[in-house]
N, C-alpha and C. Protein backbone atom coordinates (compact mmCIF):
# COMPACT_ATOMS: atom_id res chain seq x y z
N UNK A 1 16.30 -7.49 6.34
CA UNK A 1 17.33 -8.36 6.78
C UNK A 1 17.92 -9.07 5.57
N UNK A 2 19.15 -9.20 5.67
CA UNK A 2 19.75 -9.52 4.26
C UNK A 2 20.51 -11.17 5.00
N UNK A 3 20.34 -12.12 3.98
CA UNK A 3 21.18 -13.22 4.38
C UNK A 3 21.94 -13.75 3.27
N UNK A 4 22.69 -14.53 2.93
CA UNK A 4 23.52 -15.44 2.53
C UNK A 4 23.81 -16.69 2.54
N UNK A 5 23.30 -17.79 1.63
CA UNK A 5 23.35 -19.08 1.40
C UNK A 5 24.60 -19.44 1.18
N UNK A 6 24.72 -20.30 2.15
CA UNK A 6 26.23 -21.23 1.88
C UNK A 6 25.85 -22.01 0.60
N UNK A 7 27.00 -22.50 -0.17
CA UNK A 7 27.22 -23.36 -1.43
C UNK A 7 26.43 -24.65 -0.91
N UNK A 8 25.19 -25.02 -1.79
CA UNK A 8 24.42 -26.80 -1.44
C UNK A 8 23.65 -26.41 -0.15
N UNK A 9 23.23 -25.15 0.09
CA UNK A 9 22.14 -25.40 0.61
C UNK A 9 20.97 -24.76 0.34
N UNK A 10 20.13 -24.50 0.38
CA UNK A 10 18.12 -24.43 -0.13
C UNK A 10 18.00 -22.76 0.60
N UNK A 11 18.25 -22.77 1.79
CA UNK A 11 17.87 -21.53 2.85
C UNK A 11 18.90 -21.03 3.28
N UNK A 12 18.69 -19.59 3.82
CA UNK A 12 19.63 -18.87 4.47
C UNK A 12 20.14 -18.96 5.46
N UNK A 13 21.32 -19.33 5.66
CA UNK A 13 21.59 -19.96 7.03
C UNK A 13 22.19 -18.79 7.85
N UNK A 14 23.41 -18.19 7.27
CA UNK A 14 23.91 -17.02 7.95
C UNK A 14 23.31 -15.40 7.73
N UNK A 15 22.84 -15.17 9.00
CA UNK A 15 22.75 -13.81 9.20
C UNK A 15 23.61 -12.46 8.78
N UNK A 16 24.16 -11.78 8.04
CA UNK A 16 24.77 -10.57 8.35
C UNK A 16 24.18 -9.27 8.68
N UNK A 17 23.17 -9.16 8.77
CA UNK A 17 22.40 -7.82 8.94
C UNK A 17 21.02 -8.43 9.99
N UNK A 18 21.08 -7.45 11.62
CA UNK A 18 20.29 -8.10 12.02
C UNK A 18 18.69 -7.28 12.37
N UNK A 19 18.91 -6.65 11.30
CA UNK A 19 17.00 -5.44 11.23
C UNK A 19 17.52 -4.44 11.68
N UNK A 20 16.18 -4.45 12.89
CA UNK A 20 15.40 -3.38 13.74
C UNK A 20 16.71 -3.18 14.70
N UNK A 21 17.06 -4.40 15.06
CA UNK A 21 18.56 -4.33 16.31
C UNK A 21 19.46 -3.07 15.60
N UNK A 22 19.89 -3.55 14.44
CA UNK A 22 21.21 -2.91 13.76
C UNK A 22 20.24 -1.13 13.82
N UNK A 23 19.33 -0.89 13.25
CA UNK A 23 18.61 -0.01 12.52
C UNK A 23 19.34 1.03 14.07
N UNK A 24 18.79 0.31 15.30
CA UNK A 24 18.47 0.86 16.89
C UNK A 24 19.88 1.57 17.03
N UNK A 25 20.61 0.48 17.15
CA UNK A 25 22.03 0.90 17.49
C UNK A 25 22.79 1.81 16.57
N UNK A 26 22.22 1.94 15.08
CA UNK A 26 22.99 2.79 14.10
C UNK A 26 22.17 4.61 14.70
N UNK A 27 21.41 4.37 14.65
CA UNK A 27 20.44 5.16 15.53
C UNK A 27 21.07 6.39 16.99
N UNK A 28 21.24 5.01 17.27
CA UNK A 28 21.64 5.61 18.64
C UNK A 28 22.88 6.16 18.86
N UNK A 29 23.82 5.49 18.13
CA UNK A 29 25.06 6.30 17.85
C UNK A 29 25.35 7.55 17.16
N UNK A 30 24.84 7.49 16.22
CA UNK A 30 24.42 9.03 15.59
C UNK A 30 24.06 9.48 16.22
N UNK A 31 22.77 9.86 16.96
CA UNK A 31 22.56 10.56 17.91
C UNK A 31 23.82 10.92 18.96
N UNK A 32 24.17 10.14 19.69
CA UNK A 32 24.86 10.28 20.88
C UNK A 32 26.17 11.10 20.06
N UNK A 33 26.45 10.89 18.86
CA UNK A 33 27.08 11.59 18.77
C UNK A 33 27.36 12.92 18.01
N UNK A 34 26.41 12.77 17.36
CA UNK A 34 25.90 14.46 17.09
C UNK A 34 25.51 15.58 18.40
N UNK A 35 24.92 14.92 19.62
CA UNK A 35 24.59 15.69 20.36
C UNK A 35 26.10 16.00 21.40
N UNK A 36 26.70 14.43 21.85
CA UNK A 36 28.36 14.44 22.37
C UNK A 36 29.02 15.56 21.75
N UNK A 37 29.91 15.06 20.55
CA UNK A 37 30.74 16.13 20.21
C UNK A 37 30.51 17.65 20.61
N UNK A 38 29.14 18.38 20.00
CA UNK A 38 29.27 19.63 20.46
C UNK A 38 29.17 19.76 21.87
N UNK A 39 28.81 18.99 22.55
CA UNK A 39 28.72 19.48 24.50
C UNK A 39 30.12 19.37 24.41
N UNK A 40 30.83 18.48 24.28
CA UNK A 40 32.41 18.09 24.46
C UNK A 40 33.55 19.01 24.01
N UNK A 41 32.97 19.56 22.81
CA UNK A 41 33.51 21.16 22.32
C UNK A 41 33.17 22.13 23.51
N UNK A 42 32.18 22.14 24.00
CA UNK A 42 31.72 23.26 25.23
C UNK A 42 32.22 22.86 26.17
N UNK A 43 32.66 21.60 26.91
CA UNK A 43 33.03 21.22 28.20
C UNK A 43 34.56 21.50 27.93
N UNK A 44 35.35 21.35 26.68
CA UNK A 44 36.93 21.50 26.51
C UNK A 44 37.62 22.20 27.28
N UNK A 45 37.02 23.00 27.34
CA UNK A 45 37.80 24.80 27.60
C UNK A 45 37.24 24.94 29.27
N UNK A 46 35.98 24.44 29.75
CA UNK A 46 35.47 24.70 30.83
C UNK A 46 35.71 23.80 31.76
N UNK A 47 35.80 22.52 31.05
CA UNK A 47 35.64 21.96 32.89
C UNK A 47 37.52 21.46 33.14
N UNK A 48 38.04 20.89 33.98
CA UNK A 48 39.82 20.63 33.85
C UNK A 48 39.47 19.31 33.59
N UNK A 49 40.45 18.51 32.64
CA UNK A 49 40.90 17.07 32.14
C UNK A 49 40.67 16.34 33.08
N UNK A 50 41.35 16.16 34.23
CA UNK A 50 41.17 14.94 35.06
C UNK A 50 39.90 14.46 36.22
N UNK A 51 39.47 15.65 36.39
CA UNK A 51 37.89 15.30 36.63
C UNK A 51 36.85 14.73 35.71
N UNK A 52 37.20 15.75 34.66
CA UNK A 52 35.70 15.42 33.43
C UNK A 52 36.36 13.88 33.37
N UNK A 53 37.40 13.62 32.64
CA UNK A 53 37.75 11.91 31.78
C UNK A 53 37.40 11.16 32.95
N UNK A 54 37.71 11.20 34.37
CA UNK A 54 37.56 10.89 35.42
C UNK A 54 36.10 9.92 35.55
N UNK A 55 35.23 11.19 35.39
CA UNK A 55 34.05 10.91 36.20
C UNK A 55 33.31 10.27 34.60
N UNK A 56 33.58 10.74 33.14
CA UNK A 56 33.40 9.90 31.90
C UNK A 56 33.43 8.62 31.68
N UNK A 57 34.68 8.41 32.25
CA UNK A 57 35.19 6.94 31.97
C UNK A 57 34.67 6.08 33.53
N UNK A 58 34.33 6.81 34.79
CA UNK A 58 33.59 6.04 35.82
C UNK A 58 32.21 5.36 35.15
N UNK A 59 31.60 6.43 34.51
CA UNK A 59 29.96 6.65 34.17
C UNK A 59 30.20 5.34 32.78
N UNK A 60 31.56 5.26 31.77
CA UNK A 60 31.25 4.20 31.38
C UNK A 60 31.30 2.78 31.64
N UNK A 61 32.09 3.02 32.86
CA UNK A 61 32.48 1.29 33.29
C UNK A 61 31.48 1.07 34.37
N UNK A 62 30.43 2.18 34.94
CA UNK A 62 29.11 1.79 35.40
C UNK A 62 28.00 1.26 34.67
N UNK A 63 27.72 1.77 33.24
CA UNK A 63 27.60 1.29 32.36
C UNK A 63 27.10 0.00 32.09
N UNK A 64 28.72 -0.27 31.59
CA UNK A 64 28.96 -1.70 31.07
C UNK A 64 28.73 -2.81 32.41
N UNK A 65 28.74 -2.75 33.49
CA UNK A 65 28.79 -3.55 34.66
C UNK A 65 26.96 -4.24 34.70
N UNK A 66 26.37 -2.59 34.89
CA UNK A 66 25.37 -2.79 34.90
C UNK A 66 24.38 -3.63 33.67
N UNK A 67 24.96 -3.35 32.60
CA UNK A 67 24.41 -4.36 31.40
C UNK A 67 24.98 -5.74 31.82
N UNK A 68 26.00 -6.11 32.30
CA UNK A 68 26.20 -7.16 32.42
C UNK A 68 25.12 -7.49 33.27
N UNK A 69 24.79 -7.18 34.32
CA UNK A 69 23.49 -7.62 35.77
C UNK A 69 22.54 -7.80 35.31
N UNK A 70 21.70 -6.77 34.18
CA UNK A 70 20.64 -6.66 34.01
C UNK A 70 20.22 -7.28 32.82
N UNK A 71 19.29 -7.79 32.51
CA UNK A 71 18.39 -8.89 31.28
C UNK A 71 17.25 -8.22 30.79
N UNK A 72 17.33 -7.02 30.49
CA UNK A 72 15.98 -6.22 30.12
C UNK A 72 17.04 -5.29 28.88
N UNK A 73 16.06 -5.69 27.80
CA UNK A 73 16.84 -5.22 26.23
C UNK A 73 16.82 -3.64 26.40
N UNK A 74 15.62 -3.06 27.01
CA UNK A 74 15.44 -1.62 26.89
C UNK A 74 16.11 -0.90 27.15
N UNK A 75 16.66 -1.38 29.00
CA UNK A 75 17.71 -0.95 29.50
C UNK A 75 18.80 -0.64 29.46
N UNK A 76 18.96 -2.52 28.82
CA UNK A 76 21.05 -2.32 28.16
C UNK A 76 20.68 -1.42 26.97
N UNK A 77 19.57 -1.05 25.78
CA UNK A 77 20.04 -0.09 25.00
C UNK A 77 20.16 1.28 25.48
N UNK A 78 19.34 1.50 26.56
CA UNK A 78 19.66 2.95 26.93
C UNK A 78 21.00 3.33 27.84
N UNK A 79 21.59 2.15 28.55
CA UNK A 79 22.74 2.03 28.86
C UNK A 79 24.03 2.14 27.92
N UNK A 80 23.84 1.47 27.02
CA UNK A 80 24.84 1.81 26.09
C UNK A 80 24.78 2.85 25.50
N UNK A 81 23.69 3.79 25.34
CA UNK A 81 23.66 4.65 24.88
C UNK A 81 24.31 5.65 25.47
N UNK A 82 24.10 5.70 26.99
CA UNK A 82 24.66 6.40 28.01
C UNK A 82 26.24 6.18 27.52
N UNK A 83 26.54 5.08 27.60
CA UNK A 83 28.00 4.83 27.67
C UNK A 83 28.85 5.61 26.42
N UNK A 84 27.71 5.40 25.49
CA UNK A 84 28.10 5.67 23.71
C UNK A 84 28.74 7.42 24.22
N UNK A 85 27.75 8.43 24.78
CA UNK A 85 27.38 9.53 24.88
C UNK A 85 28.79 10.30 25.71
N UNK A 86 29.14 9.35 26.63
CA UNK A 86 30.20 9.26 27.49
C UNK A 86 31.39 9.47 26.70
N UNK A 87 31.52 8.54 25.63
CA UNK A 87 32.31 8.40 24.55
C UNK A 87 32.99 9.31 23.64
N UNK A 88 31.46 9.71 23.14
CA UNK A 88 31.43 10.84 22.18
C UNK A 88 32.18 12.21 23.04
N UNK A 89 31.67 12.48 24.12
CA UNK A 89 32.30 13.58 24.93
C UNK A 89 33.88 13.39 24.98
N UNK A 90 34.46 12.01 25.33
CA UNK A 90 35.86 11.88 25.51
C UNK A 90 36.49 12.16 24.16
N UNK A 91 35.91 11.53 22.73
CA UNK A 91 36.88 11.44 21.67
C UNK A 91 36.54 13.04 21.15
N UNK A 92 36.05 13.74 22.04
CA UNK A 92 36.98 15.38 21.83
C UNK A 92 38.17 15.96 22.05
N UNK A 93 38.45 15.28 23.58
CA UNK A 93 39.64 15.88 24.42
C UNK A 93 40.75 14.65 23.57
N UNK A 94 40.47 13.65 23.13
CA UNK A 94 40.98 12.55 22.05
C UNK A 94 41.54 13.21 21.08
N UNK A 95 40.75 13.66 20.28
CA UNK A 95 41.28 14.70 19.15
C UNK A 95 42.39 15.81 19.28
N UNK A 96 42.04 16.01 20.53
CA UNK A 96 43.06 17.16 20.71
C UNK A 96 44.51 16.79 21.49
N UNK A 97 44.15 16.06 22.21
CA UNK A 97 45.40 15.81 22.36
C UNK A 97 46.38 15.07 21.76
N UNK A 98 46.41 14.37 20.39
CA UNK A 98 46.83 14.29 19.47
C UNK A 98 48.04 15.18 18.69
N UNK A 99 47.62 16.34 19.30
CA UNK A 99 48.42 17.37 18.43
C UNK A 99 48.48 18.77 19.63
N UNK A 100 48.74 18.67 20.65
CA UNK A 100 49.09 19.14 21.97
C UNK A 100 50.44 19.09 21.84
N UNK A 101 51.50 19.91 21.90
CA UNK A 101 52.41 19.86 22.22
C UNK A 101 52.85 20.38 23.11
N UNK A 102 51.89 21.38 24.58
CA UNK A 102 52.27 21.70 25.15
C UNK A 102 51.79 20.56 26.46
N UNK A 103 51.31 19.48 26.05
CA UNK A 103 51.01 17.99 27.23
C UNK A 103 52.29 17.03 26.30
N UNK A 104 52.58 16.77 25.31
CA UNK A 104 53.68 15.94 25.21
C UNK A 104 54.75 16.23 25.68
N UNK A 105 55.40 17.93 25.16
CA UNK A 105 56.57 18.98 25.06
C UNK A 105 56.52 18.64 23.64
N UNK A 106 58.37 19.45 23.21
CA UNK A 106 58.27 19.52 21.75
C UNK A 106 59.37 18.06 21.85
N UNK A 107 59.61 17.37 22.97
CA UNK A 107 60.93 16.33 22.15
C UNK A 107 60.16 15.11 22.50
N UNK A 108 58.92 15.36 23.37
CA UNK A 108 58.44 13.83 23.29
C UNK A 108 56.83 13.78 22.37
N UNK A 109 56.69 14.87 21.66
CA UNK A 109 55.41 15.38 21.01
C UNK A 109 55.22 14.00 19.93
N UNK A 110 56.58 14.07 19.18
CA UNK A 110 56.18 12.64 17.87
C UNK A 110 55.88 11.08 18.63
N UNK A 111 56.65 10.84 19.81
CA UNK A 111 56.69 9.67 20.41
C UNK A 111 55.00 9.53 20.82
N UNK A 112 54.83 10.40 21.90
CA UNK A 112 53.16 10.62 22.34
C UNK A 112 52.09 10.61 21.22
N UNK A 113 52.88 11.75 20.62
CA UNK A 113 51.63 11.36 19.27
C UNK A 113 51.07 9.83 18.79
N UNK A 114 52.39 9.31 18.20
CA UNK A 114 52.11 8.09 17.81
C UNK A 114 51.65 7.18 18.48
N UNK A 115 52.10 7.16 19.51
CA UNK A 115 51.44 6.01 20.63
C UNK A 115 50.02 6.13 21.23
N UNK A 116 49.09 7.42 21.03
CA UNK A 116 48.43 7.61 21.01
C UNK A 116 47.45 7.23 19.63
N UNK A 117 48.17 7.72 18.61
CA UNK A 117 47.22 7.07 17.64
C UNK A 117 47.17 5.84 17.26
N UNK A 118 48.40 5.02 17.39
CA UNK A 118 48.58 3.57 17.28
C UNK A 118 47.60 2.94 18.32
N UNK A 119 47.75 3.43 19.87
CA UNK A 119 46.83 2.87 20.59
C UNK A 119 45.38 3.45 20.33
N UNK A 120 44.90 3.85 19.28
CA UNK A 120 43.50 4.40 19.42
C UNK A 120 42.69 3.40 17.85
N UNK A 121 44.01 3.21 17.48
CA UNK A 121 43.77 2.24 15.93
C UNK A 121 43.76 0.97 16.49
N UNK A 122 44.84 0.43 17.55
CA UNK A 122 44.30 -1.01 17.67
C UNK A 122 43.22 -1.06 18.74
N UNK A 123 42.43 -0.44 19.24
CA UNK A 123 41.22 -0.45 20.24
C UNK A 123 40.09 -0.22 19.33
N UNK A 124 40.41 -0.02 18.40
CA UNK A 124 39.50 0.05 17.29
C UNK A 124 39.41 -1.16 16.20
N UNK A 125 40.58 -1.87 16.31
CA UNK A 125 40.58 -3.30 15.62
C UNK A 125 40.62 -4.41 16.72
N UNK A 126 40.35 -4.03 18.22
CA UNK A 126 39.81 -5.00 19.05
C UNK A 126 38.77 -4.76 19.31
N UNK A 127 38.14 -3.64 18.83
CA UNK A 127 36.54 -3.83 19.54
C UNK A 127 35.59 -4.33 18.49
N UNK A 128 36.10 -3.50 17.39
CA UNK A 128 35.79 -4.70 15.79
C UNK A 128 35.22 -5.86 16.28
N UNK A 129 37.02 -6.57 16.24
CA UNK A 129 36.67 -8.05 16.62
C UNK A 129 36.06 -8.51 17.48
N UNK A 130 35.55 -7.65 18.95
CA UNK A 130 35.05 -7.88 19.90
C UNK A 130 33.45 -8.33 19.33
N UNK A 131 32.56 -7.64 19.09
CA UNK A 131 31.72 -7.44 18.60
C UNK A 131 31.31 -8.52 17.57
N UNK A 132 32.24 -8.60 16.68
CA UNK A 132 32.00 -9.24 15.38
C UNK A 132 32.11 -11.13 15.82
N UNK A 133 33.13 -11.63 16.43
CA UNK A 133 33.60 -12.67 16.95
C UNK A 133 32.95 -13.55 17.92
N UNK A 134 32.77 -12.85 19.03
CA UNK A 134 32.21 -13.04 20.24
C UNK A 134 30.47 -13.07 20.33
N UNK A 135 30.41 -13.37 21.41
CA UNK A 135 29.15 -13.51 21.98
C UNK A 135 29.04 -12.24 22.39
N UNK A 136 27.77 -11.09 22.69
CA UNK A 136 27.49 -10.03 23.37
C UNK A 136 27.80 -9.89 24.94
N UNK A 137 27.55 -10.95 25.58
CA UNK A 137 28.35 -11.26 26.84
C UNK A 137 29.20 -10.55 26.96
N UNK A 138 30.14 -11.69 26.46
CA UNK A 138 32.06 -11.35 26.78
C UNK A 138 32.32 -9.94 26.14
N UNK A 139 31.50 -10.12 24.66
CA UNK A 139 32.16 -8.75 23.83
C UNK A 139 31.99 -7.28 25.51
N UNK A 140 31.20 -7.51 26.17
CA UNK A 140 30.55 -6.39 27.15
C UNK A 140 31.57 -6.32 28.08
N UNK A 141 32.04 -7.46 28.86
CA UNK A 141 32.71 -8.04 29.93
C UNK A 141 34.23 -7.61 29.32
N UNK A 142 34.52 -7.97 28.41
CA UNK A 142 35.77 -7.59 27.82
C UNK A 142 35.60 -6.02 27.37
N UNK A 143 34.84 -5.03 26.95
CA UNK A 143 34.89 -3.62 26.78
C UNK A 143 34.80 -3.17 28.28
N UNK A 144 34.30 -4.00 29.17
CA UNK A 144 34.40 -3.49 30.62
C UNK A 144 36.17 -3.24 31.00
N UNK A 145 36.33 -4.46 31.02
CA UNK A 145 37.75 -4.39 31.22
C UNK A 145 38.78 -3.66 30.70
N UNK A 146 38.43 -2.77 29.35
CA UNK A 146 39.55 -1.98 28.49
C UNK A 146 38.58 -0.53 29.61
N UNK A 147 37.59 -0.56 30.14
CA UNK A 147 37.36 0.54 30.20
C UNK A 147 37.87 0.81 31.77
N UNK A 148 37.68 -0.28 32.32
CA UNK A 148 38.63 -0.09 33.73
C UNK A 148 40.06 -0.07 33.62
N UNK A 149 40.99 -0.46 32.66
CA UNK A 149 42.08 -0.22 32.03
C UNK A 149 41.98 1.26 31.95
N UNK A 150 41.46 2.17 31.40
CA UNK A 150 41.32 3.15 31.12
C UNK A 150 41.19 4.32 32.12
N UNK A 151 40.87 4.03 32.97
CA UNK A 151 40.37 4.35 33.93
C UNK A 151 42.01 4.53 35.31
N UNK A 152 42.02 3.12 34.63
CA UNK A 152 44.07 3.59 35.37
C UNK A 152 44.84 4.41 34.54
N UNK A 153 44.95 4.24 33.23
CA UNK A 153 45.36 5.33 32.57
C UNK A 153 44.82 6.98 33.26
N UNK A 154 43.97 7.24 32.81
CA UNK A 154 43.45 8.86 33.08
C UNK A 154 44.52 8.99 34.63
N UNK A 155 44.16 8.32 35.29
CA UNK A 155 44.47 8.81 37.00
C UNK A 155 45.97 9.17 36.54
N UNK A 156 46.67 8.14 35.90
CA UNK A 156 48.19 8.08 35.29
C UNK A 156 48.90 9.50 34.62
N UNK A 157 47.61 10.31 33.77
CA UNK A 157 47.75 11.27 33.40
C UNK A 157 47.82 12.42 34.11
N UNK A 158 48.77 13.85 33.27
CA UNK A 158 48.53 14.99 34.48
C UNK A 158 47.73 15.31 33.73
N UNK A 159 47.30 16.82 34.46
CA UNK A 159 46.70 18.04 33.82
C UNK A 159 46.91 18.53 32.55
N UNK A 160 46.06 19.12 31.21
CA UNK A 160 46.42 19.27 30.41
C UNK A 160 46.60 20.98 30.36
N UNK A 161 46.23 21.97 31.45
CA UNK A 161 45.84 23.12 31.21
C UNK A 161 46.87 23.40 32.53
């Protein structure tokens, strides 16, 4: 664990590194996503878009609900892990549709594009801050809510095949 003394004082007051916690979660993400991506490469082609993201993005906002209810550390890590795993599977069909031009067309391909990656860069500089800012609570309660957001999106979407 690494800390940092403010200027005039004796001991470490602020935390930035929090062990075994950080060690768990660096852990677990790697995993989830070394094993994600390649299923998510295999599910691409096999299963259709609006079921799989469907029932992905259900399984993560069950998830996150349920960490909110529950007060047992073991749990919410294997929950999030679940959720992480969920993740990893989606930011395949993520990748690709990026550069789909037969789900944008060819005259709305640059518009979609961008708005896609713009919206994938700032969900990535709010969950940052989520995390970093916040209490674990809200940071949870608030990723709930982008994920039920999300969740109206997909339905919003057609078919990609």
């Amino acid at each position: 664990m690494r800390s940092y003394k403010k200027e005039g004082e004796e001991k470490c007051s602020d935390q930035v590194v929090h062990g075994n916690d950080l060690l768990i979660l660096s852990a677990m993400t790697g995993a989830t996503n070394v094993i994600g991506r390649p299923i998510g490469f295999f599910l691409w082609n096999r299963v259709r878009f609006f079921p799989l993201q469907l029932t992905l993005t259900a399984v993560m906002a069950l998830c996150y609900t349920l960490i909110l209810g529950i007060n047992n550390l073991i749990a919410s890590e294997v929950l999030i892990a679940i959720a992480k795993f969920c993740f990893s599977l989606q930011a395949v069909e993520l990748a690709e549709l990026h550069f789909d031009y037969d789900y944008f067309g060819m005259n709305r391909f640059d518009l979609g594009s961008s708005v896609t990656n713009a919206t994938g860069m700032l969900g990535s500089i709010v969950g940052t801050s989520l995390a970093a800012f916040l209490s674990p609570h809200i940071a949870i309660a608030a990723t709930l809510a982008i994920v039920c957001v999300e969740i109206v999106v997909v339905c919003l979407m057609k078919e990609r095949f």
